[in-house]
N, C-alpha and C. Protein backbone atom coordinates (compact mmCIF):
# COMPACT_ATOMS: atom_id res chain seq x y z
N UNK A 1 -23.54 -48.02 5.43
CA UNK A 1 -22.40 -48.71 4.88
C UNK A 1 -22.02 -48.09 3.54
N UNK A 2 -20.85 -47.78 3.18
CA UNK A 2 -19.93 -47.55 2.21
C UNK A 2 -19.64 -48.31 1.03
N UNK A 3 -20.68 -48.08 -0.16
CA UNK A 3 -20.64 -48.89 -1.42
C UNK A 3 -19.45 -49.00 -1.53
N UNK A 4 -18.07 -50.18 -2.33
CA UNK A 4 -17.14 -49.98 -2.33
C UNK A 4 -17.10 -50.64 -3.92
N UNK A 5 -15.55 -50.37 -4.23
CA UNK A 5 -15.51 -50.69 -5.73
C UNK A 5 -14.03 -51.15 -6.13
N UNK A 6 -13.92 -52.30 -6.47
CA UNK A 6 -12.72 -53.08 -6.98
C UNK A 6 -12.02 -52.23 -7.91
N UNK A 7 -10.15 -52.21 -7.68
CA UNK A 7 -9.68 -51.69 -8.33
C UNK A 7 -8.66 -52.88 -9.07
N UNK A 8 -8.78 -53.24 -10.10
CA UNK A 8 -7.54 -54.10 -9.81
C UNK A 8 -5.93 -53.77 -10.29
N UNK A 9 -5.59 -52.58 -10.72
CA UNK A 9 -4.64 -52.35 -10.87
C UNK A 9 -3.80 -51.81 -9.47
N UNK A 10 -4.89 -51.51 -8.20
CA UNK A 10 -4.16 -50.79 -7.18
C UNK A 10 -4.28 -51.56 -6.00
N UNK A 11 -5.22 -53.12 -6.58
CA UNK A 11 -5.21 -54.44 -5.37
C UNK A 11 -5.71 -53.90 -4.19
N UNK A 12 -6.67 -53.19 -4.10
CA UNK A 12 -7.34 -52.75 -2.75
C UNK A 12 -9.09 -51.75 -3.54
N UNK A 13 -9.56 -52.07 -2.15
CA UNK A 13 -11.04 -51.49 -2.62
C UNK A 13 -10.97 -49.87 -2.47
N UNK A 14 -11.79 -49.49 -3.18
CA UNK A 14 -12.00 -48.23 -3.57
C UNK A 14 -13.56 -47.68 -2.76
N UNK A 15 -13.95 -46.85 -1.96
CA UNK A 15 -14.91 -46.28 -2.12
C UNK A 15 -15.05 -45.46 -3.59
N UNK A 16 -16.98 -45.56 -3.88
CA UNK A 16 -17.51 -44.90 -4.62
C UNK A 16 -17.41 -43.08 -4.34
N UNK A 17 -17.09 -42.73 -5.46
CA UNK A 17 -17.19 -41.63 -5.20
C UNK A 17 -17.91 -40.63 -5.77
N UNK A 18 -18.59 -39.11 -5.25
CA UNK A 18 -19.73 -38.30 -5.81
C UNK A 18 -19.29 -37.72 -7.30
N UNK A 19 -19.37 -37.52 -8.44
CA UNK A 19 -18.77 -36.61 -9.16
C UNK A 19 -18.33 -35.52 -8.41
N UNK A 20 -17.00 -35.42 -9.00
CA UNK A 20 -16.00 -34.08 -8.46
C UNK A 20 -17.17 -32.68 -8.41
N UNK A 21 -16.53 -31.85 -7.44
CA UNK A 21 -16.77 -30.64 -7.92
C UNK A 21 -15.73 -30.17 -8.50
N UNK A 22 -16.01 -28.86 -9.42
CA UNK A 22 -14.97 -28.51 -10.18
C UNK A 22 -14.76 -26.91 -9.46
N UNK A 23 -13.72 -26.99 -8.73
CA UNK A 23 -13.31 -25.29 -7.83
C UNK A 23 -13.40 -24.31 -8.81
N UNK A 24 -13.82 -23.33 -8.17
CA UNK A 24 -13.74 -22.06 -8.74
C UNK A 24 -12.77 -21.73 -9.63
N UNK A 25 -11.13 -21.91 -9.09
CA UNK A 25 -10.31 -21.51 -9.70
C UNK A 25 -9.61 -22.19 -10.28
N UNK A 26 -10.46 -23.51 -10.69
CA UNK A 26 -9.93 -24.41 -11.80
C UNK A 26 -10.10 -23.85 -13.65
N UNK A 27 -9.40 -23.84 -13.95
CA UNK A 27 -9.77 -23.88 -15.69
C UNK A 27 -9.91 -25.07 -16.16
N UNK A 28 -10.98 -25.09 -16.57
CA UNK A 28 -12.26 -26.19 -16.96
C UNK A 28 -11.69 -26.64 -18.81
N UNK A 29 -10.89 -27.81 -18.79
CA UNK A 29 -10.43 -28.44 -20.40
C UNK A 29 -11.74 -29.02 -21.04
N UNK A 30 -12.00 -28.56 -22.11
CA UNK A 30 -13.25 -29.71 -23.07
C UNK A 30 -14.31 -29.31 -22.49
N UNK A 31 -14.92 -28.18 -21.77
CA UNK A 31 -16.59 -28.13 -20.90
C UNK A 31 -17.85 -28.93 -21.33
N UNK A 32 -17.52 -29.03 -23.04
CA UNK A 32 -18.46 -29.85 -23.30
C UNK A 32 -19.08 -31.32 -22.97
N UNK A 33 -17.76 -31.59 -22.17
CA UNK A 33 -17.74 -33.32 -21.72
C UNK A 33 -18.46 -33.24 -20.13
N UNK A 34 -19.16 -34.36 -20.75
CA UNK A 34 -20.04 -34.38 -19.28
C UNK A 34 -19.87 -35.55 -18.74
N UNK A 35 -19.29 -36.30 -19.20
CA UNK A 35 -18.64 -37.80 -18.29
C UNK A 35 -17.91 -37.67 -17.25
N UNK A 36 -16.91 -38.20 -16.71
CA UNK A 36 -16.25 -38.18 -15.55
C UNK A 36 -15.20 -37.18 -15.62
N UNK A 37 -14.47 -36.59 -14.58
CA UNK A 37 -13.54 -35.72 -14.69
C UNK A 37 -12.59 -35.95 -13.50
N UNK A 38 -11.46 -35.32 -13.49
CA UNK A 38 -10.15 -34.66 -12.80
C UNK A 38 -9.89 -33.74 -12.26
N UNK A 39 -9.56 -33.43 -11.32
CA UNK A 39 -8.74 -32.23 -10.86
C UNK A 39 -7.17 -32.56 -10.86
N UNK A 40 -6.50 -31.19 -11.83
CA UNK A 40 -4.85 -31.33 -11.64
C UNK A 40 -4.20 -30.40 -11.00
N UNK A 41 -3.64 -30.86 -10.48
CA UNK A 41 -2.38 -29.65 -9.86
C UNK A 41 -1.22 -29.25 -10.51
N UNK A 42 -0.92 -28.55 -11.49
CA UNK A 42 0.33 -28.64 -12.55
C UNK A 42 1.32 -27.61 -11.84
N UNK A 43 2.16 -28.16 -11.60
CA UNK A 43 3.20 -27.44 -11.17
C UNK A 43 4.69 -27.05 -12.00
N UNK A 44 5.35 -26.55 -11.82
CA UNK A 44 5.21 -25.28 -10.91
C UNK A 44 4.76 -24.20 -11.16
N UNK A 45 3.76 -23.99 -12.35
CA UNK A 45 2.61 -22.91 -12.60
C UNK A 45 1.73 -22.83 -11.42
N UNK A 46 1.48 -23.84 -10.81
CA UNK A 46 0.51 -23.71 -9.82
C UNK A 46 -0.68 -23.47 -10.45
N UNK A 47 -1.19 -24.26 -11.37
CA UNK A 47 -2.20 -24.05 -12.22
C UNK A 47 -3.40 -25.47 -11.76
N UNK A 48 -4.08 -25.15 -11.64
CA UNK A 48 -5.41 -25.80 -11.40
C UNK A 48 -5.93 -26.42 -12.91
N UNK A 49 -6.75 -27.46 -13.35
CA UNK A 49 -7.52 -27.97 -14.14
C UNK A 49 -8.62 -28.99 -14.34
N UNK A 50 -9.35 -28.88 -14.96
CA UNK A 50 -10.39 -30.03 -14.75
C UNK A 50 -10.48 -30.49 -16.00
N UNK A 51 -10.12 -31.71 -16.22
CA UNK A 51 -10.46 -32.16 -17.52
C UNK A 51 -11.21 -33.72 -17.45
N UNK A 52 -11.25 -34.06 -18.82
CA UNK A 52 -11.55 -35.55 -18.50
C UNK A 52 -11.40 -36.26 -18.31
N UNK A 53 -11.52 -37.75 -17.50
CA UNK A 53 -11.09 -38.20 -16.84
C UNK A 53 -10.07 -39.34 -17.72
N UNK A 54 -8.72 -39.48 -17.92
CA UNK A 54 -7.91 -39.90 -18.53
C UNK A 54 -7.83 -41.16 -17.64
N UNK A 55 -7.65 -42.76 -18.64
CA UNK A 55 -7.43 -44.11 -17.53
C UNK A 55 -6.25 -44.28 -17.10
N UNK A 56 -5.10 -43.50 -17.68
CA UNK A 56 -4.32 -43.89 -17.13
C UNK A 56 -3.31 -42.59 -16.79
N UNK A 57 -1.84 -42.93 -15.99
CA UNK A 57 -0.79 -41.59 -15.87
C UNK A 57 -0.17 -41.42 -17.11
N UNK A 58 -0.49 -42.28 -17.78
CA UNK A 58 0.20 -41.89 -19.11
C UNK A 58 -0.52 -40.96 -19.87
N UNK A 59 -2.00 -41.72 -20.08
CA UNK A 59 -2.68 -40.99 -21.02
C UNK A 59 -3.04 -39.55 -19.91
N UNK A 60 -2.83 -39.27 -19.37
CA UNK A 60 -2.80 -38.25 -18.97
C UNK A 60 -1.75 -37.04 -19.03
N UNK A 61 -0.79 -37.63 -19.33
CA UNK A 61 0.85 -36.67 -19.34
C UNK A 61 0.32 -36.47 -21.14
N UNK A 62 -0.25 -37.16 -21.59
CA UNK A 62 0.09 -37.08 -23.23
C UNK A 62 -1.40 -36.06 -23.21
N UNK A 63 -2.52 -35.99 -22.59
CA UNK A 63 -3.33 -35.11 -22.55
C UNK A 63 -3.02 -33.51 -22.45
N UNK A 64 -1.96 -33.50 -21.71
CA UNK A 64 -1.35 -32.28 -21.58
C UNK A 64 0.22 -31.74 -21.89
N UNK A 65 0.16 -33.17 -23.02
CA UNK A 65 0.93 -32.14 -24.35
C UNK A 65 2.58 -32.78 -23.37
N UNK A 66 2.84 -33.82 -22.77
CA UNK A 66 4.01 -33.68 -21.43
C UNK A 66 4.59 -35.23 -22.02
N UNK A 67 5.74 -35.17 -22.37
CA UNK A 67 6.51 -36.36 -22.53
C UNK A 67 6.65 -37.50 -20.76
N UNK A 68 6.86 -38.13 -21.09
CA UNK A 68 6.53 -39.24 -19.73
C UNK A 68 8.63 -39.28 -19.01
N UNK A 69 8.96 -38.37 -19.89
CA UNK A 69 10.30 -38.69 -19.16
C UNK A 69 10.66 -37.11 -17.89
N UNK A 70 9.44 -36.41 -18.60
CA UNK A 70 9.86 -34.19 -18.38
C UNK A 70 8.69 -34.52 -16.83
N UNK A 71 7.64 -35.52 -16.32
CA UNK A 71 6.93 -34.83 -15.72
C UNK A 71 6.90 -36.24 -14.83
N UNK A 72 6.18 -35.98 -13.21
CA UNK A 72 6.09 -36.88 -12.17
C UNK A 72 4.06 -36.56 -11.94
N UNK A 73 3.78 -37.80 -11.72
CA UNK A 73 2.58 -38.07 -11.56
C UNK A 73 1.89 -38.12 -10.38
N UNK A 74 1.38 -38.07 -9.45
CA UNK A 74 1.38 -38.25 -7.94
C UNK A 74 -0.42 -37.91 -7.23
N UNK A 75 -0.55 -39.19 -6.55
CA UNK A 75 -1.88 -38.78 -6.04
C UNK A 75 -1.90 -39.38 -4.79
N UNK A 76 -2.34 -38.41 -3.97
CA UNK A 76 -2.34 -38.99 -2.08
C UNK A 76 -1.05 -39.02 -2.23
N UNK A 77 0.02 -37.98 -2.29
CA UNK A 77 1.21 -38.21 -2.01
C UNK A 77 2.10 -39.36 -2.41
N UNK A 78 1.74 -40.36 -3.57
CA UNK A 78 2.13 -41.68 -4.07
C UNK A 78 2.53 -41.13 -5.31
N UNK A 79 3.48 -41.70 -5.76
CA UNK A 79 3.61 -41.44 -7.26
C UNK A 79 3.18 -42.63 -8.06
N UNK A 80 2.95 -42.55 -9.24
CA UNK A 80 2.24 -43.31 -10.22
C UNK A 80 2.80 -43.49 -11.18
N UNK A 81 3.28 -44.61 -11.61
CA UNK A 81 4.17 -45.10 -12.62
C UNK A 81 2.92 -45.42 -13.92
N UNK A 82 3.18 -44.97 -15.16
CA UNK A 82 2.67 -44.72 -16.16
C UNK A 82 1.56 -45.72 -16.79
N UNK A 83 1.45 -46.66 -16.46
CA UNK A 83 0.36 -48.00 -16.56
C UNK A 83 -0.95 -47.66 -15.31
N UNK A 84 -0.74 -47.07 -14.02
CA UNK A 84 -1.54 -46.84 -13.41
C UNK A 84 -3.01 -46.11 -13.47
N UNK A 85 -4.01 -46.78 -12.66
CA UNK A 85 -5.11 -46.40 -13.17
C UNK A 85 -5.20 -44.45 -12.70
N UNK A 86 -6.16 -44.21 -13.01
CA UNK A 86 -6.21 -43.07 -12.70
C UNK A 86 -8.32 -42.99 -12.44
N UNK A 87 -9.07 -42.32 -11.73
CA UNK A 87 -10.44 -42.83 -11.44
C UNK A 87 -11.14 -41.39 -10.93
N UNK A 88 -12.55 -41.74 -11.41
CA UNK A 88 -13.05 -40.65 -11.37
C UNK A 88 -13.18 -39.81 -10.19
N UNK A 89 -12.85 -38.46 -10.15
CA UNK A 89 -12.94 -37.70 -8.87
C UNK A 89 -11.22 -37.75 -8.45
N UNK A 90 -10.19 -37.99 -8.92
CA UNK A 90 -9.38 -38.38 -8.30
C UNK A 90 -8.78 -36.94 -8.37
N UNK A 91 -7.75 -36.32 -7.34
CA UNK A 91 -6.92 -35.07 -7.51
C UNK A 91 -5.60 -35.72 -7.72
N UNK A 92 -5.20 -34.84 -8.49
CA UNK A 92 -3.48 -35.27 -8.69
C UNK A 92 -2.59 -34.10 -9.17
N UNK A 93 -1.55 -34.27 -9.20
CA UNK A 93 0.06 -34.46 -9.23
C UNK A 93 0.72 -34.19 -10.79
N UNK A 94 0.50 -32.85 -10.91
CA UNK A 94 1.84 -32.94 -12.39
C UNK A 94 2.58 -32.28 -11.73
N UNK A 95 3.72 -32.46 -11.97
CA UNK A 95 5.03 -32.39 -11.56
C UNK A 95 6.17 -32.21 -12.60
N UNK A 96 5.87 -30.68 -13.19
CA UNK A 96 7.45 -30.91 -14.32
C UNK A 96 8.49 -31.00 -14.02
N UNK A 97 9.72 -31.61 -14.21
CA UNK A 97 10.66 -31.89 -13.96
C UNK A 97 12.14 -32.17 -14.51
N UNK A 98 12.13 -31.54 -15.90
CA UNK A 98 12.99 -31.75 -16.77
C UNK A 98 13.78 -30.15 -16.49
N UNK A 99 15.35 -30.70 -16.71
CA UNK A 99 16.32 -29.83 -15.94
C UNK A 99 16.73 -28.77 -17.01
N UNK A 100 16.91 -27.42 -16.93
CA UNK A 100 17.20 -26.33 -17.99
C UNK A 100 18.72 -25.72 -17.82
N UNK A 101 19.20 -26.09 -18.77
CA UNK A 101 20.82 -25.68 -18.44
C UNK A 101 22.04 -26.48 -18.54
């Protein structure tokens, strides 16, 4: 059976999950941190990252320097409005999006 784990910002249970691995061709933010971490997908660099694990989509856009109006958040194909939790092991979704011209 499948330890499971209350979320309550996303009103449904969570399986536990292993600490991430961190891919090869991730560039690794802060190495010194050994607590929980992230995998990002930053687009459209197509850039890989692992950093620490930020609680929320906000504090996460502001981790990487990204105003909350220029970038889209997205995990399992869902997007994530800026109060949302964000949890360890999770892959996600930057998405810049601010228009040039």
């Amino acid at each position: 059976m499948t330890e499971m784990q209350a979320t309550p910002q996303d009103d449904q249970q969570r399986p536990l999950r292993a600490p991430v691995e961190i891919p090869a061709h991730c560039k690794v933010i802060k190495p010194e941190h050994t607590g929980a971490r992230i995998v990002v997908l930053l687009q459209p660099e197509e850039k890989y990252l692992s950093l620490p694990r930020p609680k929320t989509s906000r504090q996460l856009l502001a981790a990487l320097g990204l105003a909350e109006e220029t970038a889209l958040v997205a995990r399992n194909g869902q997007l994530l409005t800026p109060d949302r939790h964000i949890w360890p092991g999770d892959e996600v979704l930057v998405r810049k999006v601010a228009s040039s011209g």
